[in-house]
Protein backbone atom coordinates (compact mmCIF):
# COMPACT_ATOMS: atom_id res chain seq x y z
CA UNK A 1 0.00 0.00 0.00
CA UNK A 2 2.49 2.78 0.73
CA UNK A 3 4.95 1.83 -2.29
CA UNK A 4 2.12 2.66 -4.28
CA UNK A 5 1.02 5.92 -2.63
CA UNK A 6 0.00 8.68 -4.54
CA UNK A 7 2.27 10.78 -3.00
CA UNK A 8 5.26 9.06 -4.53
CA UNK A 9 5.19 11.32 -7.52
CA UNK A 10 7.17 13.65 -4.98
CA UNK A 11 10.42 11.75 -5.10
CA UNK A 12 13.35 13.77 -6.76
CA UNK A 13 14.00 10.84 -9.40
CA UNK A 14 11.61 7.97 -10.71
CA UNK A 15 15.67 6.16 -10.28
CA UNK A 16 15.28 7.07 -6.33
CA UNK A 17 11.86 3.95 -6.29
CA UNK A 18 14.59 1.49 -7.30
CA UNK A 19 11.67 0.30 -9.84
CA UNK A 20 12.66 0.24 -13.58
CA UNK A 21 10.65 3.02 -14.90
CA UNK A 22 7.77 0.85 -17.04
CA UNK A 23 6.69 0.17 -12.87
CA UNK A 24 7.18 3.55 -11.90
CA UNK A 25 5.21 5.18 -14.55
CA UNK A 26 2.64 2.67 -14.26
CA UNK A 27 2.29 3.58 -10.28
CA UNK A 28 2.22 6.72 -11.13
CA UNK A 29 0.03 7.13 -13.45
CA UNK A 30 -2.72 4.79 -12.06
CA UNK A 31 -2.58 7.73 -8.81
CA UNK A 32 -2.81 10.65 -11.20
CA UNK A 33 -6.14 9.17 -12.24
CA UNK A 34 -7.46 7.96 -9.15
CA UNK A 35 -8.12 11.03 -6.87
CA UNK A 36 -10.43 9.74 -4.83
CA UNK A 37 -9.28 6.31 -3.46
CA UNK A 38 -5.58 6.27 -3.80
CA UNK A 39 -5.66 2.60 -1.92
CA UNK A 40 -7.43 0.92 -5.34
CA UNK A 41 -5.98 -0.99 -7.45
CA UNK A 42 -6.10 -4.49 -8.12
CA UNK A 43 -4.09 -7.51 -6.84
CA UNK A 44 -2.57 -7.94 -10.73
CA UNK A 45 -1.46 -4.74 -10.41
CA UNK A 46 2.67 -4.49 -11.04
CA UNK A 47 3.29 -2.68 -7.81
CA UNK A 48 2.42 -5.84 -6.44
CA UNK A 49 4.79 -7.86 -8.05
CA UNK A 50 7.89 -5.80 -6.74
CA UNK A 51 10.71 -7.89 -4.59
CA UNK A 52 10.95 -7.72 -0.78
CA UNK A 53 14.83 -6.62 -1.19
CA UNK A 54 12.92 -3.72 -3.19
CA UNK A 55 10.91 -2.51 -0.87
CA UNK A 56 13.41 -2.95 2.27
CA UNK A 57 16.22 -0.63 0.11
CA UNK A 58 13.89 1.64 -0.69
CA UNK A 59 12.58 1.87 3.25
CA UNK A 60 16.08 2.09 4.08
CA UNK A 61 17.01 5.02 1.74
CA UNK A 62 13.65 7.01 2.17
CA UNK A 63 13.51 7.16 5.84
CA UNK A 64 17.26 6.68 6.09
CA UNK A 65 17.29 3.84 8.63
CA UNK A 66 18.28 0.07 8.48
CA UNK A 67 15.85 -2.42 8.42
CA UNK A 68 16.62 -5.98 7.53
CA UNK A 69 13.77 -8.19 7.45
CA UNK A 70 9.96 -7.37 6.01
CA UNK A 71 8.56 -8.45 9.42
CA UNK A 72 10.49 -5.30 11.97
CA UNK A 73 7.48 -3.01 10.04
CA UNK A 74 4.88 -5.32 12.80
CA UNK A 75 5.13 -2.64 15.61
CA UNK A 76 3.98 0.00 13.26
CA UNK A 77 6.52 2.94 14.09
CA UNK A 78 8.43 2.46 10.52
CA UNK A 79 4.88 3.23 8.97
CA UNK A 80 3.87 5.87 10.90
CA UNK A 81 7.50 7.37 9.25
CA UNK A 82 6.30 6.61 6.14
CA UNK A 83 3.12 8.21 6.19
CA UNK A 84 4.07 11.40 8.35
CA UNK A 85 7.02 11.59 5.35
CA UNK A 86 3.86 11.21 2.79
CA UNK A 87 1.30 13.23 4.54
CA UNK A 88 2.56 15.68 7.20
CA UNK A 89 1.34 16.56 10.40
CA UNK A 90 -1.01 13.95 9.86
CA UNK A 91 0.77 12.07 12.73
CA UNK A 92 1.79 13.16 15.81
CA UNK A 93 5.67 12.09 15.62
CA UNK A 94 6.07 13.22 19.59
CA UNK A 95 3.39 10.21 20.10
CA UNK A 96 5.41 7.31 17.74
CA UNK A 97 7.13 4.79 20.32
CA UNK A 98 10.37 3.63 18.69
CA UNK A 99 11.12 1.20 21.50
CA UNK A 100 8.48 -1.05 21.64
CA UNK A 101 8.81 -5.08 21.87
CA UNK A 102 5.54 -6.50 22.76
CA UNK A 103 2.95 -6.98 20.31
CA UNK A 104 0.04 -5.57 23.28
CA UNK A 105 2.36 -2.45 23.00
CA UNK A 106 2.29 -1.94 18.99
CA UNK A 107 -1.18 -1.25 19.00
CA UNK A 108 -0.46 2.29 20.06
CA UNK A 109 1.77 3.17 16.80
CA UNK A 110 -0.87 1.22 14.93
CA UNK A 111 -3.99 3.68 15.99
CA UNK A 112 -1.94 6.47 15.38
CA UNK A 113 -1.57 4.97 11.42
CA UNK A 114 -5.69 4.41 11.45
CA UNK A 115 -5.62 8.10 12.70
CA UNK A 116 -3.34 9.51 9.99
CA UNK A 117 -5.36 7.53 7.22
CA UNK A 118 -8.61 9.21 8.80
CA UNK A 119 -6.53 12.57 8.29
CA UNK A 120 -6.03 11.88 4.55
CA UNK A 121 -8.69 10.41 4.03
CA UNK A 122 -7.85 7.24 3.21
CA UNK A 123 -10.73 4.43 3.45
CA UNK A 124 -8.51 1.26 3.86
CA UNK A 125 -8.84 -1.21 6.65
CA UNK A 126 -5.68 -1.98 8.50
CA UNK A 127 -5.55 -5.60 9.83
CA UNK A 128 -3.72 -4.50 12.56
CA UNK A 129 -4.28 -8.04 14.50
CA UNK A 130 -2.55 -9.97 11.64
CA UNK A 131 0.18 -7.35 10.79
CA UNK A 132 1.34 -7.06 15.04
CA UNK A 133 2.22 -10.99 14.17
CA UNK A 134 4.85 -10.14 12.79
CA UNK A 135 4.35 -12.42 10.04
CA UNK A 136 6.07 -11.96 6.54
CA UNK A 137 3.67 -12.35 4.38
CA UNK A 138 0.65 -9.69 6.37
CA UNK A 139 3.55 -7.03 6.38
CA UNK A 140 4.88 -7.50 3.31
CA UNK A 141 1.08 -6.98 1.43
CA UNK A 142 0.54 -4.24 3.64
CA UNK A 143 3.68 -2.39 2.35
């Protein structure tokens, strides 16, 4: 969901997605014309064909930290980053726990995502009880 964001058409360089730039047209172009629900596509849709090592560099370089493995997204502070980088102030940063271990304690990082979508208004339901798993496959369709 957020390597496909709408929002992505503010990156410096289509070369900066680590897509080849078929993909990253295609993204981008499917947002342009979708204004009101940036969170529809469909499952054949290219952006959902792009490699796990993909996405993790491209975490990495955007929010300039180092992530290794799909799953360390479960406790939700790495996307509240990523959608206070795509939407500001629709998060309150101040509010993000970094430190959390405990899947009882992610839940707070993942309201604060629901409340950011609210802000944008994005209608997409969060399985927040599958994705606090910590399993590789929830986190990596969420991404």
């Amino acid at each position: 969901f957020f390597f496909g964001c709408k929002r992505i058409a503010s990156f410096s360089s289509v070369s900066s997605l680590f897509l080849n730039p078929k993909l990253a047209f295609s993204i981008l172009h499917h947002f342009r014309l979708s204004q009101v629900n940036m969170a529809s596509f469909g499952m054949m849709n290219q952006a959902y064909f792009v490699g796990k090592n993909i996405l993790i560099d491209w975490i990495n370089n955007f929010l300039e930290i180092n992530i290794d493995k799909v799953e360390e997204c479960a406790n939700g502070a790495i996307y509240c980053n990523l959608w206070d980088a795509l939407h500001p102030g629709t998060i309150p940063m101040s509010r993000v726990d970094f430190t959390v271990k405990h899947e009882y304690d992610y839940m707070k990082n993942w309201k604060l995502v629901q409340t950011g979508f609210q802000k944008a208004g994005v209608e997409k339901l969060i399985p927040v009880q599958r994705l606090i798993k910590a399993r590789y496959q929830d986190n990596l369709e969420f991404l």
